[in-house]
Protein backbone atom coordinates (compact mmCIF):
# COMPACT_ATOMS: atom_id res chain seq x y z
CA UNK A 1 94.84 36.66 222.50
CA UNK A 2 97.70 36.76 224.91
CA UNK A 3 95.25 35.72 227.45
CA UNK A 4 94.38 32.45 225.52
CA UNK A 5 98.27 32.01 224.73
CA UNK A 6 99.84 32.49 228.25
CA UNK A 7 96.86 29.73 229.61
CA UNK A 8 98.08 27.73 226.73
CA UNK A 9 101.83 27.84 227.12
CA UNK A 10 100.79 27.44 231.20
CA UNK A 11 98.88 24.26 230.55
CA UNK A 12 101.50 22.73 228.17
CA UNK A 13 103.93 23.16 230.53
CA UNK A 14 102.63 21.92 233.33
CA UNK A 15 100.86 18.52 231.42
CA UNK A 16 104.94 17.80 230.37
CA UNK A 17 105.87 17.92 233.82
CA UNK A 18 102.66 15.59 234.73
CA UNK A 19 103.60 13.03 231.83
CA UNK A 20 107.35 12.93 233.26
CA UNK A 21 106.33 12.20 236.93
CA UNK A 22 103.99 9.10 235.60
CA UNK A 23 106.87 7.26 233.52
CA UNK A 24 106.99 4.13 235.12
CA UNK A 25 108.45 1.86 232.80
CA UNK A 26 111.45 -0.42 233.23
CA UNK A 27 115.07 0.25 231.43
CA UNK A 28 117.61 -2.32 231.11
CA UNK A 29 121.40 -1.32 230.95
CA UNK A 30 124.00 -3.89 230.35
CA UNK A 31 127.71 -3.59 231.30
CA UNK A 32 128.73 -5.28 228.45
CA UNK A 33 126.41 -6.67 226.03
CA UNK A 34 129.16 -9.25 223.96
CA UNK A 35 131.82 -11.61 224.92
CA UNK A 36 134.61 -12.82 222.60
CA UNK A 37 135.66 -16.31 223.72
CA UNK A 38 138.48 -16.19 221.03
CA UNK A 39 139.54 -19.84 220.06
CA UNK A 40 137.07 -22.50 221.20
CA UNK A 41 138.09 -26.54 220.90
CA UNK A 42 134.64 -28.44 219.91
CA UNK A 43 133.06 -29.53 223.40
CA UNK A 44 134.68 -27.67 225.81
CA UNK A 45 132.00 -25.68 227.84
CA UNK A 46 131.66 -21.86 228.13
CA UNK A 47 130.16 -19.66 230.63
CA UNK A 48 130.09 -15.76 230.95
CA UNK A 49 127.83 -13.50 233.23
CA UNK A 50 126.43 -10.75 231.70
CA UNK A 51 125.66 -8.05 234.39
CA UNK A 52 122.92 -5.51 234.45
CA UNK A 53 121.01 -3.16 236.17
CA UNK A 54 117.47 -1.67 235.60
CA UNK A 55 117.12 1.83 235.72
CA UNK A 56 113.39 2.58 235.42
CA UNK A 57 111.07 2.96 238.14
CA UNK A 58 109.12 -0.03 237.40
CA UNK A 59 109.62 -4.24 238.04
CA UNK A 60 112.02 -5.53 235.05
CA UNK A 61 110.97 -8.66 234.10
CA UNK A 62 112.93 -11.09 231.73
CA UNK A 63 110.82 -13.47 230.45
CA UNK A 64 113.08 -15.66 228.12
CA UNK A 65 116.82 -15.35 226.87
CA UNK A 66 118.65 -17.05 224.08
CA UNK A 67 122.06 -16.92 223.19
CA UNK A 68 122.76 -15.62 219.38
């Protein structure tokens, strides 16, 4: 029995450590994710950058944006 459990605990261990190494996925992080314009007049034009940086292992890829 402690056989079988120290194999177990050994396995389980070392498949974590495997699934850690092969996460590959992307991971947006904004610097700010609003902007408060305050008062607007009707027609005047706005612009703001919103900075990020992706810090996953794989390509980030942005397929469409809208504003809210």
């Amino acid at each position: 029995m402690k056989r079988f459990l120290l194999c177990f605990l050994t396995f389980a261990g070392a498949g974590t450590l495997l699934l850690r190494g092969f996460d590959n996925s992307p991971s947006i992080v904004f610097d700010s994710t609003t902007k408060d314009f305050g008062k607007v007049t009707e027609g005047e034009k706005l612009k703001h950058i919103f900075k990020f940086t992706n810090k996953g292992t794989a390509t980030l890829e942005i397929n469409s944006a809208e504003p809210s």
